[in-house]
PDB file of N, CA and C in Angstrom:
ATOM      1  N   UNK A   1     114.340 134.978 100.223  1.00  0.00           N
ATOM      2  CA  UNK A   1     115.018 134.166  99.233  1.00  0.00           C
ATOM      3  C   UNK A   1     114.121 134.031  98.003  1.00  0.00           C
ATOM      4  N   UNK A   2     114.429 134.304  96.788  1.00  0.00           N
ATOM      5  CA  UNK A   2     114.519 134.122  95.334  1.00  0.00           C
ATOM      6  C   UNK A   2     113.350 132.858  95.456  1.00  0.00           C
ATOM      7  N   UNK A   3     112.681 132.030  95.047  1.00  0.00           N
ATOM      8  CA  UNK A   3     112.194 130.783  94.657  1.00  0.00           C
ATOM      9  C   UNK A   3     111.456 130.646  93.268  1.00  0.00           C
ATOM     10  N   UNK A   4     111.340 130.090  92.506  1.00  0.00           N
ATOM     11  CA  UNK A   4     110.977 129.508  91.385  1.00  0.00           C
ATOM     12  C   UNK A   4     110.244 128.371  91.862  1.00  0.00           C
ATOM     13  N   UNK A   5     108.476 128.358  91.807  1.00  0.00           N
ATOM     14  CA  UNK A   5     108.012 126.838  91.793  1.00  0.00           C
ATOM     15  C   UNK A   5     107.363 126.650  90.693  1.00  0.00           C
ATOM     16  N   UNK A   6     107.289 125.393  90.112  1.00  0.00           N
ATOM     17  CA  UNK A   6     106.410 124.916  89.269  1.00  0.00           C
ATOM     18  C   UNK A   6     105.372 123.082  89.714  1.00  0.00           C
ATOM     19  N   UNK A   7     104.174 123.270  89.723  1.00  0.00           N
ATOM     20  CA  UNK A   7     103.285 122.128  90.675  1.00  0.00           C
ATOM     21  C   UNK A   7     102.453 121.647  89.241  1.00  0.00           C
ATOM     22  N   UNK A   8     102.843 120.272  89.400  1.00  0.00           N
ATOM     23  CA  UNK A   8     102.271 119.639  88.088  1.00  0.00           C
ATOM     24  C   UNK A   8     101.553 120.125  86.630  1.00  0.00           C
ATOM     25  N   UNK A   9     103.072 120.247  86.282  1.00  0.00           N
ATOM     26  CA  UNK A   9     103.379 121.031  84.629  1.00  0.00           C
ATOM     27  C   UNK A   9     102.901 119.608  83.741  1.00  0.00           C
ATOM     28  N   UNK A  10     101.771 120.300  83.056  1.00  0.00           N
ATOM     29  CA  UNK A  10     101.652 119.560  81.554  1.00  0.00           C
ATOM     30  C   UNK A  10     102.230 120.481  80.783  1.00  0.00           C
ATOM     31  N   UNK A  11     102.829 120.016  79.241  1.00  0.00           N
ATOM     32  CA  UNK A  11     102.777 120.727  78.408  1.00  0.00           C
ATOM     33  C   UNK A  11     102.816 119.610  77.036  1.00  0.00           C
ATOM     34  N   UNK A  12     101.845 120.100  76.030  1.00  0.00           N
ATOM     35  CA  UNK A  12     101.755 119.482  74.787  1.00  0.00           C
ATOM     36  C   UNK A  12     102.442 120.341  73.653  1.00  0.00           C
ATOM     37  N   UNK A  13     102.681 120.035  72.578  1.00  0.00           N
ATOM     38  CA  UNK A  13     103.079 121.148  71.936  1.00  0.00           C
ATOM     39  C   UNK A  13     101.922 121.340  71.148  1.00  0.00           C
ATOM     40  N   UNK A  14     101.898 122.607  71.134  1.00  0.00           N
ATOM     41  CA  UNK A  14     100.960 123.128  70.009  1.00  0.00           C
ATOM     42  C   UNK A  14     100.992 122.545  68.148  1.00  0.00           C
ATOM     43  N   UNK A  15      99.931 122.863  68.031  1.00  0.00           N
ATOM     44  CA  UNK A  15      99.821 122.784  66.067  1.00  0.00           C
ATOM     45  C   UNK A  15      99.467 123.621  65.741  1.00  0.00           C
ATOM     46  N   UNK A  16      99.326 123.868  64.334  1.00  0.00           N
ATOM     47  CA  UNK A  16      99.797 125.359  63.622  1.00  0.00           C
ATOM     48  C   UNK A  16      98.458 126.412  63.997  1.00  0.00           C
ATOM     49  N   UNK A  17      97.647 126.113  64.618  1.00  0.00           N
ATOM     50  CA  UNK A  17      96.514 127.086  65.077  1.00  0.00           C
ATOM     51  C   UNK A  17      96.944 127.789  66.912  1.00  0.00           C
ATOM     52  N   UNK A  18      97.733 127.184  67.215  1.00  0.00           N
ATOM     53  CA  UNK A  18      98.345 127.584  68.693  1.00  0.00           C
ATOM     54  C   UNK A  18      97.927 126.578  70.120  1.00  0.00           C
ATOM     55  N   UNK A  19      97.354 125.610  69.363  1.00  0.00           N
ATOM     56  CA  UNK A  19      96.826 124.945  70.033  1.00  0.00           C
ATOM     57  C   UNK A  19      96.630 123.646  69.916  1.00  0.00           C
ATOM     58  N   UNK A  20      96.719 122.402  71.315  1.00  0.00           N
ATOM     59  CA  UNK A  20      97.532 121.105  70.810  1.00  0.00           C
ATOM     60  C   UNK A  20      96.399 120.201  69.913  1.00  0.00           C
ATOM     61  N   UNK A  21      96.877 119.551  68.903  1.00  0.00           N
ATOM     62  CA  UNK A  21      96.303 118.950  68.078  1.00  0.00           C
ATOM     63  C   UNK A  21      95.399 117.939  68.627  1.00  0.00           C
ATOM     64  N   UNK A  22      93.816 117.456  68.302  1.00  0.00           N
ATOM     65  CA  UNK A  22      93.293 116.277  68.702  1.00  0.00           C
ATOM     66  C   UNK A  22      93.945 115.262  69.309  1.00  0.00           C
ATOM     67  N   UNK A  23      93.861 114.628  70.383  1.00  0.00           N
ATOM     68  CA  UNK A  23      94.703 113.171  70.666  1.00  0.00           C
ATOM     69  C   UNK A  23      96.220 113.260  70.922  1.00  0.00           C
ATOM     70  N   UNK A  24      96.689 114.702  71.131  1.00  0.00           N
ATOM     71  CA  UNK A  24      97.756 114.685  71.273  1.00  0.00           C
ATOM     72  C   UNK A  24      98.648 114.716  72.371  1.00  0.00           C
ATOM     73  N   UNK A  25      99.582 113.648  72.543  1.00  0.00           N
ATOM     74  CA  UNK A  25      99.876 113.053  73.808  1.00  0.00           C
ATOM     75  C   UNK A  25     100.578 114.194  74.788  1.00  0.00           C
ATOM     76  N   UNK A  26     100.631 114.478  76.036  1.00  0.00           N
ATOM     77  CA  UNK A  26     101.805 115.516  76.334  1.00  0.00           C
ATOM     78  C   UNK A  26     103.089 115.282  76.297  1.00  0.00           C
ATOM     79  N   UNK A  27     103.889 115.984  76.425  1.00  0.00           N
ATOM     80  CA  UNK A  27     105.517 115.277  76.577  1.00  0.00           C
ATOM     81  C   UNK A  27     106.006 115.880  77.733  1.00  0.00           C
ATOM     82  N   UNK A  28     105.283 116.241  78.877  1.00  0.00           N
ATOM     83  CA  UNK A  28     105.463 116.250  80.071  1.00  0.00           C
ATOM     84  C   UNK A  28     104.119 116.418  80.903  1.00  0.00           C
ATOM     85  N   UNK A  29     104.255 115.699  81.647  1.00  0.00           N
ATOM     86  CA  UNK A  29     102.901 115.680  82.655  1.00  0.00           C
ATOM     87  C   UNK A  29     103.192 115.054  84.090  1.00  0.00           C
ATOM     88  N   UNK A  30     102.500 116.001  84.878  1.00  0.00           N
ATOM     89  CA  UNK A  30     102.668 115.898  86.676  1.00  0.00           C
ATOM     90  C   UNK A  30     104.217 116.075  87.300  1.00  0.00           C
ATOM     91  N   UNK A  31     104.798 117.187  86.156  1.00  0.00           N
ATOM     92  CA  UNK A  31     106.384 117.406  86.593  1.00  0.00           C
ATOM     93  C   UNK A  31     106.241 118.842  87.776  1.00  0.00           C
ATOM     94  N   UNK A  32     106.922 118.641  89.082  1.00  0.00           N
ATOM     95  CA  UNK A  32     106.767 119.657  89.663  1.00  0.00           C
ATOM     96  C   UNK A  32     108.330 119.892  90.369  1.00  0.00           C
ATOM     97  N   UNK A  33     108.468 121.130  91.051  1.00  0.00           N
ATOM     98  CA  UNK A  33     110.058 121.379  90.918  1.00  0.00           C
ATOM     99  C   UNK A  33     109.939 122.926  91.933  1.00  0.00           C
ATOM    100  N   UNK A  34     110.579 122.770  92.705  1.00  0.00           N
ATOM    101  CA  UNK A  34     111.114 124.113  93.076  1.00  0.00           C
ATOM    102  C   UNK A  34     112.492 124.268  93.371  1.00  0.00           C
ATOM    103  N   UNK A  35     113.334 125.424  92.662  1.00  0.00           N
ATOM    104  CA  UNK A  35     114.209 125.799  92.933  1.00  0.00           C
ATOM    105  C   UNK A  35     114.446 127.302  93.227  1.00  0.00           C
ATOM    106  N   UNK A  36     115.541 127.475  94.402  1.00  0.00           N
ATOM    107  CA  UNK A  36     116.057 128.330  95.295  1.00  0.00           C
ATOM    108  C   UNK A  36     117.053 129.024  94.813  1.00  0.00           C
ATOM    109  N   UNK A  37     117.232 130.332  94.756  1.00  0.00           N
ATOM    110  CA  UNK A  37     118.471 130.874  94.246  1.00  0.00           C
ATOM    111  C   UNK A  37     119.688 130.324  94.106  1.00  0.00           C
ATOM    112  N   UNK A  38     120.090 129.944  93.268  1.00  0.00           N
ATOM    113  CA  UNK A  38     122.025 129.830  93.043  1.00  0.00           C
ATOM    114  C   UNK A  38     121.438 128.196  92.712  1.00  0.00           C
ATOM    115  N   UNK A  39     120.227 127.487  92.703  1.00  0.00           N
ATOM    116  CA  UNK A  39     120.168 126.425  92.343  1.00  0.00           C
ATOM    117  C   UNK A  39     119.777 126.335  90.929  1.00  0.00           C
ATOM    118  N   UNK A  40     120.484 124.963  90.473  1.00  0.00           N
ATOM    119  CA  UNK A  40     120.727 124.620  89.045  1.00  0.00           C
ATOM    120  C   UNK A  40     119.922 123.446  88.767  1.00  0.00           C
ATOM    121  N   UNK A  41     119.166 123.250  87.031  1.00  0.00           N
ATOM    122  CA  UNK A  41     118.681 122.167  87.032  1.00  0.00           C
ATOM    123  C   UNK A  41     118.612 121.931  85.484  1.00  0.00           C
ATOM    124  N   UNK A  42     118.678 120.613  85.098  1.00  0.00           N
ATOM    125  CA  UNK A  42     118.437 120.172  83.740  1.00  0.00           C
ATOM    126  C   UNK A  42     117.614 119.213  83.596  1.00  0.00           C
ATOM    127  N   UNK A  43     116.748 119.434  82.472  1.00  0.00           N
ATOM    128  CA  UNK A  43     115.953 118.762  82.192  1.00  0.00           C
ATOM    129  C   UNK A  43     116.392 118.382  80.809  1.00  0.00           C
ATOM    130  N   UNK A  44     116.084 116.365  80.967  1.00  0.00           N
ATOM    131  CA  UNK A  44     116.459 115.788  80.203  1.00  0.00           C
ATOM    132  C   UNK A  44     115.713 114.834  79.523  1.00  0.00           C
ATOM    133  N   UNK A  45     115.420 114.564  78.203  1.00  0.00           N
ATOM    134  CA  UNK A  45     114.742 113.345  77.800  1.00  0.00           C
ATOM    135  C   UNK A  45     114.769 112.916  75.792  1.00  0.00           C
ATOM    136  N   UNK A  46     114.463 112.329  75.854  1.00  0.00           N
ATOM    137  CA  UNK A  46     114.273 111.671  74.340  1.00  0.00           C
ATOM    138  C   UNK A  46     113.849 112.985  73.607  1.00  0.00           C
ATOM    139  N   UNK A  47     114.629 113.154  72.056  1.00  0.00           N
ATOM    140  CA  UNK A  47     114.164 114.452  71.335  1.00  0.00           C
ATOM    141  C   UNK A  47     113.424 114.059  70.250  1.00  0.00           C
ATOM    142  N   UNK A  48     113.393 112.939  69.949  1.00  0.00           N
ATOM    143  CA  UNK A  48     112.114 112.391  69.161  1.00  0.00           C
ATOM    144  C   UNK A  48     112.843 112.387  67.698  1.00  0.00           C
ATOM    145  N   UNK A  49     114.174 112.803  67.676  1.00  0.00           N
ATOM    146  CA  UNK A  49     115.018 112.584  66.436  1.00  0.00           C
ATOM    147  C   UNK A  49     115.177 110.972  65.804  1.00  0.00           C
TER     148      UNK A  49
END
């Protein structure tokens, strides 16, 4: 069977050098997840608009 895991994902966004700016907070941290073929998932949160 197919599996997809991911085990405590940070991610910051980068700044214009490719890389995250001083002090900059993540907008996801200690997210972990596995999904199995034919399984579905959304990820949802504040867009900072």
């Amino acid at each position: 069977m197919e599996t997809i895991c991911i085990d405590n994902l940070r991610f910051t966004y980068p700044g214009i050098d490719g890389q995250p700016p001083a002090g900059a907070e993540p907008v996801i941290e200690g997210f972990s997840l596995t999904l199995h073929a034919g399984d579905r998932c959304l990820l949802v949160g504040s867009n900072g608009a």
